[in-house]
Protein backbone atom coordinates (compact mmCIF):
# COMPACT_ATOMS: atom_id res chain seq x y z
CA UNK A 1 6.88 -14.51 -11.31
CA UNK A 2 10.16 -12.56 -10.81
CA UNK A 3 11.08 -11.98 -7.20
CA UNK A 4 14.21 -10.29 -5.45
CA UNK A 5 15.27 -12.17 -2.14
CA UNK A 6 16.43 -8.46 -0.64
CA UNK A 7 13.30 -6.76 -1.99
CA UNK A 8 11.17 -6.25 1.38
CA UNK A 9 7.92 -6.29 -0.41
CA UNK A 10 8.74 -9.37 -2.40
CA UNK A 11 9.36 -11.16 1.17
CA UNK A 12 5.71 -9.97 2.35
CA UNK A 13 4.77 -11.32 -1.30
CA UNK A 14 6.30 -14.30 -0.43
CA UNK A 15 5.07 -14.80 3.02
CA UNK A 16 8.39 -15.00 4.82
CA UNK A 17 8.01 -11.08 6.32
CA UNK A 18 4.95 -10.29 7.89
CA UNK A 19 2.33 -7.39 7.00
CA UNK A 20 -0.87 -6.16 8.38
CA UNK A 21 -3.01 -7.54 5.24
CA UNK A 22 -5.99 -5.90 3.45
CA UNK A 23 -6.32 -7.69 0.76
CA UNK A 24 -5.02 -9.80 -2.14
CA UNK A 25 -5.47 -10.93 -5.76
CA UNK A 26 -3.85 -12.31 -8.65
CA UNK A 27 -1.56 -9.67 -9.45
CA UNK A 28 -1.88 -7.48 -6.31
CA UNK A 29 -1.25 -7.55 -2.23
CA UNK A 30 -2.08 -4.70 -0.28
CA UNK A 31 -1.45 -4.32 3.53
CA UNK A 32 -0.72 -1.16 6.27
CA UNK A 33 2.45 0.75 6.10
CA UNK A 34 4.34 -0.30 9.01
CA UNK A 35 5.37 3.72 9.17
CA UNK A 36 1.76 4.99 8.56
CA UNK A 37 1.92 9.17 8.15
CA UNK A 38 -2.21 8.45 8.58
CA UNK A 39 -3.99 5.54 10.21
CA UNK A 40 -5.42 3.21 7.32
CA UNK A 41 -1.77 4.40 4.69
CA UNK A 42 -2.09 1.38 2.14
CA UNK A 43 0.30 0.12 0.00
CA UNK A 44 -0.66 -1.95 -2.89
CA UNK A 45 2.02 -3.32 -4.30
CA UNK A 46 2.51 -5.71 -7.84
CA UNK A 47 3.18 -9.48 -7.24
CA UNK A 48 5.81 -9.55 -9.25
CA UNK A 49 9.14 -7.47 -8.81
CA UNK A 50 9.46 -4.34 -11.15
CA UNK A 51 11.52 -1.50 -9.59
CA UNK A 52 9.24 1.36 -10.77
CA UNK A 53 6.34 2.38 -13.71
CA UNK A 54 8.97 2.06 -16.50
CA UNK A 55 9.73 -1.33 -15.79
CA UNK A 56 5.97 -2.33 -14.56
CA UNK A 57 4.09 -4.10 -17.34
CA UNK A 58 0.55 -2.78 -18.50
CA UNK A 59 -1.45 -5.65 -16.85
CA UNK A 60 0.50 -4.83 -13.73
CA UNK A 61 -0.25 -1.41 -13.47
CA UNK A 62 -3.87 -2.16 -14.69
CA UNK A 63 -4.20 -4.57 -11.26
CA UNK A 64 -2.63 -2.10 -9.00
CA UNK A 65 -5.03 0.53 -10.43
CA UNK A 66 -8.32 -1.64 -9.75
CA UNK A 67 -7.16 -2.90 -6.13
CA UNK A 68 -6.37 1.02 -5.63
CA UNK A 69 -9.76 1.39 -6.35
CA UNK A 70 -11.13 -1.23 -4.62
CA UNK A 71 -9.17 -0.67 -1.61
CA UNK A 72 -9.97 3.35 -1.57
CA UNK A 73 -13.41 2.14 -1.41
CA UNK A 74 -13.04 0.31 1.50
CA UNK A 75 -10.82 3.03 3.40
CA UNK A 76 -13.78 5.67 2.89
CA UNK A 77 -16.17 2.67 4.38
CA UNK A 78 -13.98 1.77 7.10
CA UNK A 79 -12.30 4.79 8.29
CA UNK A 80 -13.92 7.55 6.77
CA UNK A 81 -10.97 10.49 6.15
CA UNK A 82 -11.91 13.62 4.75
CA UNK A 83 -10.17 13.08 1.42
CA UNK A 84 -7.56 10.03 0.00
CA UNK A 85 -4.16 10.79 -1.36
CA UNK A 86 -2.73 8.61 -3.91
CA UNK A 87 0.85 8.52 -4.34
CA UNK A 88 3.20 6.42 -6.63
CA UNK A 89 7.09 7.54 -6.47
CA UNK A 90 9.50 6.92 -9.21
CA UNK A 91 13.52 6.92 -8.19
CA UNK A 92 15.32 8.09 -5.06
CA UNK A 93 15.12 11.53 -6.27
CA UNK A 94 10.93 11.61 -6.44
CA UNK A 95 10.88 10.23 -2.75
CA UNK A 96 10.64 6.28 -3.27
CA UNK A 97 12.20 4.80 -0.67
CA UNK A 98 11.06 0.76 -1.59
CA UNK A 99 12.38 -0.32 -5.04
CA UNK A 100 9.20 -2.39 -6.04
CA UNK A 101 6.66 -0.88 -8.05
CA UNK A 102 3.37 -0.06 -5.19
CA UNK A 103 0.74 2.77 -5.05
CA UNK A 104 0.41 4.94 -1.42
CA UNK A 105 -3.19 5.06 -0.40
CA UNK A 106 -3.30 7.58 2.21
CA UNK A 107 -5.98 9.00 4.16
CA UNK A 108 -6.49 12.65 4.86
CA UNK A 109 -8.35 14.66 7.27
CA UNK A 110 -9.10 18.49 7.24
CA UNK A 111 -5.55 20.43 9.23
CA UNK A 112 -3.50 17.42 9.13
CA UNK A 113 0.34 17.94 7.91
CA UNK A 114 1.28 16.91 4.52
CA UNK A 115 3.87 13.95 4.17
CA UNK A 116 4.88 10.95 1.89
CA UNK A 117 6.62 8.88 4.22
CA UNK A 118 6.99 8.94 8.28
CA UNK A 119 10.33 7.10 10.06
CA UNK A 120 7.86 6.55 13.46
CA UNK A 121 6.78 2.91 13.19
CA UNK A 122 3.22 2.36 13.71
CA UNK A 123 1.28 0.51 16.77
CA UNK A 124 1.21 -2.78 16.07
CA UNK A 125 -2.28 -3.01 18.26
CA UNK A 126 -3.56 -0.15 16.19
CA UNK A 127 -2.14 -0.91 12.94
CA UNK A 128 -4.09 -4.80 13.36
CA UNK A 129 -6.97 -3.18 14.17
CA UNK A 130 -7.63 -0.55 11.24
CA UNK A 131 -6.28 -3.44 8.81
CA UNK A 132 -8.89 -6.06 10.18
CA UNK A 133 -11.83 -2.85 9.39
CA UNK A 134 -10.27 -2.17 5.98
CA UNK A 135 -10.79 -5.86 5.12
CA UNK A 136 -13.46 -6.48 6.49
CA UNK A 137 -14.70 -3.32 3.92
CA UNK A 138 -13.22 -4.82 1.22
CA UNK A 139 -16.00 -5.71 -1.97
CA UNK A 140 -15.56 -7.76 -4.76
């Protein structure tokens, strides 16, 4: 599996940065945005490194899709926005930020302000306890 040492998301992948953890599979690990612009923003991001969709194979993208799926599931159970925006950025100029292919799961709610990205870091407290409700909603 090809990994970057800088890549942030490959460390989570790795285990040697921490996330808040929803869930995991062979080709997928999803966890909380540590700069949430809702409570319960999920990123699922690919295993392996790939920058962006060009470079992301077809079985990648076909994992990310079905833990997207999975995982939007469990957001409605858990948390239950109004709606679900789902987001996947391609190059600095299209807003990605994180160079490693991952899909933005992020919950809505009627008069709430549209954004891709926040720079306020979440609560840790709070970010632990909406991951730990999103797992726990998780089905297989």
């Amino acid at each position: 599996m090809t990994r970057k040492p800088d890549c942030i998301f490959c460390q989570i992948v790795a285990g040697t940065a921490p996330c808040f953890q929803v869930d995991e599979d062979a080709t997928t690990l999803s966890f909380l945005d540590l700069f949430p612009v809702a409570p319960g923003h999920t990123l699922v991001v690919t295993k392996a490194h790939y920058e962006n969709l060009f470079e992301a194979t077809p079985e990648a993208l076909a994992g990310v899709v079905a833990a997207s799926r999975r995982l939007a599931h469990a957001i409605r159970a858990s948390i239950a926005p109004d709606g679900l925006g789902v987001f996947q950025l391609n190059g600095a100029a299209a807003g990605q930020t994180v160079f490693h292919y991952h899909m933005h799961l992020v919950p809505r709610w009627q008069g709430q302000e549209f954004k891709l990205h926040s720079r306020v870091r979440g609560d840790a407290n709070e970010l632990r306890a909406t991951a730990s409700k999103i797992k726990a909603a998780v089905k297989r």
